[in-house]
Each structure stands twice: as structure tokens, then as C-alpha cells.
C-alpha atoms as a PDB file:
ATOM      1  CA  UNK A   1      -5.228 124.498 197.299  1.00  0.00           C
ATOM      2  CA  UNK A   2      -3.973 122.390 194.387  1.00  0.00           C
ATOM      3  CA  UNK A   3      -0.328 122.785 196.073  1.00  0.00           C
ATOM      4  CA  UNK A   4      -1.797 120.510 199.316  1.00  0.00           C
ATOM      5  CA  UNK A   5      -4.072 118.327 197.308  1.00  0.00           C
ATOM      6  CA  UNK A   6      -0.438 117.515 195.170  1.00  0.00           C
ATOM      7  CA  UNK A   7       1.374 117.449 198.536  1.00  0.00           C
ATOM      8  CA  UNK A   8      -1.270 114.943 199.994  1.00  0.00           C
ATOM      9  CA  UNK A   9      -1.631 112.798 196.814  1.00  0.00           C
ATOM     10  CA  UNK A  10       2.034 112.004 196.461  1.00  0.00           C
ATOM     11  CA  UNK A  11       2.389 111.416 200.140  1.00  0.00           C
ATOM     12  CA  UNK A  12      -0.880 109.231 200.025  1.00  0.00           C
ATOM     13  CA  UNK A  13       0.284 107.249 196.511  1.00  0.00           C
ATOM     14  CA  UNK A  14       4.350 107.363 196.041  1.00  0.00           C
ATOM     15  CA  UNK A  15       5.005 108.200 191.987  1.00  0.00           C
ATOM     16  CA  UNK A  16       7.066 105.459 192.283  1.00  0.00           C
ATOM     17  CA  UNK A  17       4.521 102.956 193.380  1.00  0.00           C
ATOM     18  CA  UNK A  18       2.413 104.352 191.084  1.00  0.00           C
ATOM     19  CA  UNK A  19       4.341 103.966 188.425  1.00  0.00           C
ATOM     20  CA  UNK A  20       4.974 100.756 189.334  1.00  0.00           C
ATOM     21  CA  UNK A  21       1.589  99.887 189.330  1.00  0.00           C
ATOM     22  CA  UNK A  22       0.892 101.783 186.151  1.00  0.00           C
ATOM     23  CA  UNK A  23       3.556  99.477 184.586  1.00  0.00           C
ATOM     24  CA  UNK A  24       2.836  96.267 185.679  1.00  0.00           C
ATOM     25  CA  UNK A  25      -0.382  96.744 182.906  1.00  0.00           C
ATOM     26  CA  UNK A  26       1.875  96.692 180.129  1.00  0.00           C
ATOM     27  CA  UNK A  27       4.041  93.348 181.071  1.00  0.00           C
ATOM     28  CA  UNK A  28       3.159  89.899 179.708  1.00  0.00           C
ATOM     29  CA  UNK A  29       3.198  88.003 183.094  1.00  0.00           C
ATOM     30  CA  UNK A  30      -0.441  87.781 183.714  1.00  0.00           C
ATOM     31  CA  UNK A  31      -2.367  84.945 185.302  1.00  0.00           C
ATOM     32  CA  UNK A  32      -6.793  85.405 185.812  1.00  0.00           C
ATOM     33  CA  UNK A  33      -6.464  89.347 184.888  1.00  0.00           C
ATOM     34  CA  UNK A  34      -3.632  90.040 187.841  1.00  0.00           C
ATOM     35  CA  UNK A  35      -0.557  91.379 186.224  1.00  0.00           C
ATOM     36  CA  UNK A  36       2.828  89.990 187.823  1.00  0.00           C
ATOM     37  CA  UNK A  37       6.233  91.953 188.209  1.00  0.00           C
ATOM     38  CA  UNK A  38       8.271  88.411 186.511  1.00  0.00           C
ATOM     39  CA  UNK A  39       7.214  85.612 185.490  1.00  0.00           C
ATOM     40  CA  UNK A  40       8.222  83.430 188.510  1.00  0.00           C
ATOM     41  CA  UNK A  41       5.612  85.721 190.540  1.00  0.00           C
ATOM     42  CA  UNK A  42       2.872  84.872 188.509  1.00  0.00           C
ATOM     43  CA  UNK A  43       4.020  80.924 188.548  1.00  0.00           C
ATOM     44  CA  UNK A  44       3.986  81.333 192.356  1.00  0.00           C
ATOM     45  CA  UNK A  45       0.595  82.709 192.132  1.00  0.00           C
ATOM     46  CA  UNK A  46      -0.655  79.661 189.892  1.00  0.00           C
ATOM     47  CA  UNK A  47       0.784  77.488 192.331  1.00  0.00           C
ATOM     48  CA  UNK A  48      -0.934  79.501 194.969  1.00  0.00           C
ATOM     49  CA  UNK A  49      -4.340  79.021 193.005  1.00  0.00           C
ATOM     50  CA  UNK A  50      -3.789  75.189 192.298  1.00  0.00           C
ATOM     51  CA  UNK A  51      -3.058  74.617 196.305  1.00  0.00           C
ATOM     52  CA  UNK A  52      -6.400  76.557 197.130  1.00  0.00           C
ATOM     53  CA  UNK A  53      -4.761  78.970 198.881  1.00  0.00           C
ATOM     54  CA  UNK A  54      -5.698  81.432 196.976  1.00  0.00           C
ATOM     55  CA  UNK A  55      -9.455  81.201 195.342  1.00  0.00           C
ATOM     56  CA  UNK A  56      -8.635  84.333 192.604  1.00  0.00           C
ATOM     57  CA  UNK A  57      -6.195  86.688 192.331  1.00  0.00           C
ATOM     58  CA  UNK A  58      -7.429  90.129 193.005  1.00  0.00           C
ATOM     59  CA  UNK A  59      -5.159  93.094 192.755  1.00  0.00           C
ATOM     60  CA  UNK A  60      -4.645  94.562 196.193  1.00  0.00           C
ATOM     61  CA  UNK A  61      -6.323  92.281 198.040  1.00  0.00           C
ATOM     62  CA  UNK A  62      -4.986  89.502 197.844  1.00  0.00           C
ATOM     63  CA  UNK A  63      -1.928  90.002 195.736  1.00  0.00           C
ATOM     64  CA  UNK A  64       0.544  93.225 195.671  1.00  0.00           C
ATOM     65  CA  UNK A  65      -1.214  94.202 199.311  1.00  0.00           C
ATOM     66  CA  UNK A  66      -0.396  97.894 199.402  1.00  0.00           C
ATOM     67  CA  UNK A  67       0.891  98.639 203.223  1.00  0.00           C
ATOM     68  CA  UNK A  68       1.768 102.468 203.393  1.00  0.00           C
ATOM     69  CA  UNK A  69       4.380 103.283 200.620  1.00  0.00           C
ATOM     70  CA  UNK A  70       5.100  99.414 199.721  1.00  0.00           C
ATOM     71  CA  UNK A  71       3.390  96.205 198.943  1.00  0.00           C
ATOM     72  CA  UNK A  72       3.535  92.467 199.627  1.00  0.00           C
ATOM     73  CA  UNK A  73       3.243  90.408 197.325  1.00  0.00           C
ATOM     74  CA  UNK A  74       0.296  87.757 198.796  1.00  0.00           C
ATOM     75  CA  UNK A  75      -1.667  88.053 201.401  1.00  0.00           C
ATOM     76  CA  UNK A  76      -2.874  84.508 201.961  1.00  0.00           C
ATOM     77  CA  UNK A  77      -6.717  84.524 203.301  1.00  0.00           C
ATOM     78  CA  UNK A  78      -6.703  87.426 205.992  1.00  0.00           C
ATOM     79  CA  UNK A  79      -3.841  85.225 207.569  1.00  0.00           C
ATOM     80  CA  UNK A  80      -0.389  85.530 206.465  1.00  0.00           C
ATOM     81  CA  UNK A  81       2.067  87.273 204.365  1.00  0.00           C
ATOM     82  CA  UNK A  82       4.082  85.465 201.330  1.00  0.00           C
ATOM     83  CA  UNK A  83       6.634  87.623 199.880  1.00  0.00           C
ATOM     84  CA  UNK A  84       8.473  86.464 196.438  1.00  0.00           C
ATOM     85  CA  UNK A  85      11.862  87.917 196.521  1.00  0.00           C
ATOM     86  CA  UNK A  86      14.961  85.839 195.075  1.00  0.00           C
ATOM     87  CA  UNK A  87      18.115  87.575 197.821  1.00  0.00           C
ATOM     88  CA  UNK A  88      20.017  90.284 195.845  1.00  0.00           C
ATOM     89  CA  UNK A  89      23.697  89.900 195.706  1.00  0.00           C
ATOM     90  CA  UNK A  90      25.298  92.231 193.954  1.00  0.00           C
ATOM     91  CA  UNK A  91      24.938  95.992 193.779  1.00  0.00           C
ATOM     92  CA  UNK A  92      25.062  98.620 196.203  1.00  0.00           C
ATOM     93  CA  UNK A  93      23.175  96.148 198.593  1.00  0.00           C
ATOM     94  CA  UNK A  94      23.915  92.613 199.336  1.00  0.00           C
ATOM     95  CA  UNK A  95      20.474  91.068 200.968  1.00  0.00           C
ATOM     96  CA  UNK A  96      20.217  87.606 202.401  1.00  0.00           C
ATOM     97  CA  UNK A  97      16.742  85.889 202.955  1.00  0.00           C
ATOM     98  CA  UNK A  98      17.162  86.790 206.683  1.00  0.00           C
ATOM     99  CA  UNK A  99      17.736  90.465 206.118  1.00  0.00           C
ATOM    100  CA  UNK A 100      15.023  90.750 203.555  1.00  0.00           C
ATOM    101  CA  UNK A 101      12.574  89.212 206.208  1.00  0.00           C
ATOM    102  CA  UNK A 102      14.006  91.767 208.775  1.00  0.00           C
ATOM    103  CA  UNK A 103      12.914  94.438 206.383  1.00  0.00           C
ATOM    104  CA  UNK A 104       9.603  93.114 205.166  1.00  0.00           C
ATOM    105  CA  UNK A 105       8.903  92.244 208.875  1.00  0.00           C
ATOM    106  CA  UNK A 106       9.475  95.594 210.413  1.00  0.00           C
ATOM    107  CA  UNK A 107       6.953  96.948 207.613  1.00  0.00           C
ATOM    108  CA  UNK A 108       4.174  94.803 208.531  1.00  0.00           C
ATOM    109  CA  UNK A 109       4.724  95.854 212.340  1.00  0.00           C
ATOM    110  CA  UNK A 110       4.330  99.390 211.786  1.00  0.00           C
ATOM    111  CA  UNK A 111       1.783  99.052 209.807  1.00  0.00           C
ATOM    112  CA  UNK A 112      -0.855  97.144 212.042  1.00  0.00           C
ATOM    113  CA  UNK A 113       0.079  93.376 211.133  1.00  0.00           C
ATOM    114  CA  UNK A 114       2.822  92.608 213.773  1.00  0.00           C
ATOM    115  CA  UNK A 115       0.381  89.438 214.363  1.00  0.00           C
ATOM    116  CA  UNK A 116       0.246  88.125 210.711  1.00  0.00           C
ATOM    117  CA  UNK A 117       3.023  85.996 210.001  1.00  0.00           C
ATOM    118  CA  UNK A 118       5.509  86.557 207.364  1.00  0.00           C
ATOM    119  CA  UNK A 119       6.957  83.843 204.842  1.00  0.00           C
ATOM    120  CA  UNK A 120       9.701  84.761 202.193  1.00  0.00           C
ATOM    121  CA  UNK A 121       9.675  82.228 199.145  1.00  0.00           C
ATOM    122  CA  UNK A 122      13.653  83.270 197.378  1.00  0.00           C
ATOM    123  CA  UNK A 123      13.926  80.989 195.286  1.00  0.00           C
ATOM    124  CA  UNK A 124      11.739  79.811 192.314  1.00  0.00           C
ATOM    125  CA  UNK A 125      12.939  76.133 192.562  1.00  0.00           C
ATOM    126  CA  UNK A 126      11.618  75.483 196.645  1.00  0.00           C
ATOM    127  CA  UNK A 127       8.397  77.182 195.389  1.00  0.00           C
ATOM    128  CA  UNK A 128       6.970  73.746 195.992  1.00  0.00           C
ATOM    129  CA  UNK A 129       8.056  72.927 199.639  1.00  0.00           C
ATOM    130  CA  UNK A 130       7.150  76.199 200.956  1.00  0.00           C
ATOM    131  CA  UNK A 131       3.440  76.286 199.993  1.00  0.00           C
ATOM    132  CA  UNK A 132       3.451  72.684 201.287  1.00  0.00           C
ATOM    133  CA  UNK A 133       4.467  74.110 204.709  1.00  0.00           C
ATOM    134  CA  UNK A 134       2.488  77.604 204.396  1.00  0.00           C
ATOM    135  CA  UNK A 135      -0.431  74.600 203.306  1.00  0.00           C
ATOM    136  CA  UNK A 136      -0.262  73.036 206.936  1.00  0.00           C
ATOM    137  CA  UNK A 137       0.124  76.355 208.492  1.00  0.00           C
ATOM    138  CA  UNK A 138      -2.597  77.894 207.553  1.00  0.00           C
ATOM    139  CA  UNK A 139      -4.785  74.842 208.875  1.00  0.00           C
ATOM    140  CA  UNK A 140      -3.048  75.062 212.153  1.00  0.00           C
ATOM    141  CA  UNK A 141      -4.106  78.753 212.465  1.00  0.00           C
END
């Protein structure tokens, strides 16, 4: 019996999102008690706040939305997806905004949200312009 309650519990919570999780506690980038992987995910986040897009910060609600075995980073008032996730060019895989949306996106569709749209913010320094357009998005919805 323990054997299948083990079986179901890892299948249920991945040790490596859970450790994830479990580490997130101990890093410094925290913003209204919601820890942040770096610190430009918690500056998104502030900037989230400050545009009223997000009211506060609640873990798993509304920021690291666990879907399945992964999570998103926002999920923007029942509406939309905002991943932060600078493209990764070196290492065993090369990722470009596109193919990180690809990935992201296919995610979302098999898990239920193939109607919530999807916005990828890669780069700290366009933080700005991007919640200006997820801004008039969001009031177009």
C-alpha cells in the first residue's frame, strides 16, 4: 500500500517540482510573501502589481500556476498566461522566443487552456511594452 501511495504521490507532485518549490523558500527574491525563481521575475511581478494586473501575488494562483508536471509563471485574472523566460542559447538546447512559446503553448492545450492566451516576456528590458500591450488586451477580452 505505501508502494502505490509513493507511486501516486510522485506521479501527482514531480520531486523535481517539488523541490523546486521547496527551494524557492530559501531565495531572497521575494515581493508581498511570493518567493520568485530571479530577481527579474519578481520585478516583473511588481510591475504586474503597479499596472493592476495583478491585485496580490498568491502562490499558485496567480503566480507559478501549476499545470500537470510544470508551471507558468502568471496567470493574469482567469484570462491569460505570462510566462518570464529570457531564450536560452547555449547548452544542449538552443531556444528562441518562438520555440519556447511552441512549448509553453502545447502545455496549456493539453491541459484544458487551449482558449487562454499565452504571452512570453524574454527579456527584462521590454518588460515595460509588453504589460502595456497585455494592459489593452486584457480590456479587449
Amino acid at each position: 500500500q505505501l508502494r502505490e501511495m509513493s507511486k501516486k504521490a510522485h506521479k501527482l507532485y514531480p520531486l523535481a517540482l517539488l523541490a523546486l518549490e521547496s527551494h524557492r523558500k530559501n531565495y531572497p527574491y521575494e515581493f508581498m510573501n511570493c518567493f520568485f525563481d530571479s530577481n527579474d521575475e519578481r520585478i516583473i511581478c511588481q510591475k504586474l502589481v503597479n499596472h493592476g494586473l495583478i491585485e496580490k501575488p498568491m502562490e499558485k494562483i496567480n503566480v507559478h500556476f501549476r499545470i500537470g508536471k510544470c508551471h507558468i509563471d502568471f496567470f493574469i485574472q482567469n484570462k491569460l498566461f505570462i510566462e518570464f523566460h529570457p531564450a536560452r542559447k547555449f547548452g544542449r538546447t538552443i531556444e528562441t522566443e518562438k520555440s519556447y512559446h511552441n512549448e509553453r503553448r502545447k502545455l496549456l492545450n493539453e491541459n484544458g487552456f487551449e482558449k487562454y492566451p499565452l504571452i512570453i516576456i524574454n527579456n527584462i528590458k521590454n518588460a515595460d511594452s509588453k504589460i502595456e500591450e497585455i494592459k489593452k488586451f486584457i480590456h479587449s477580452l
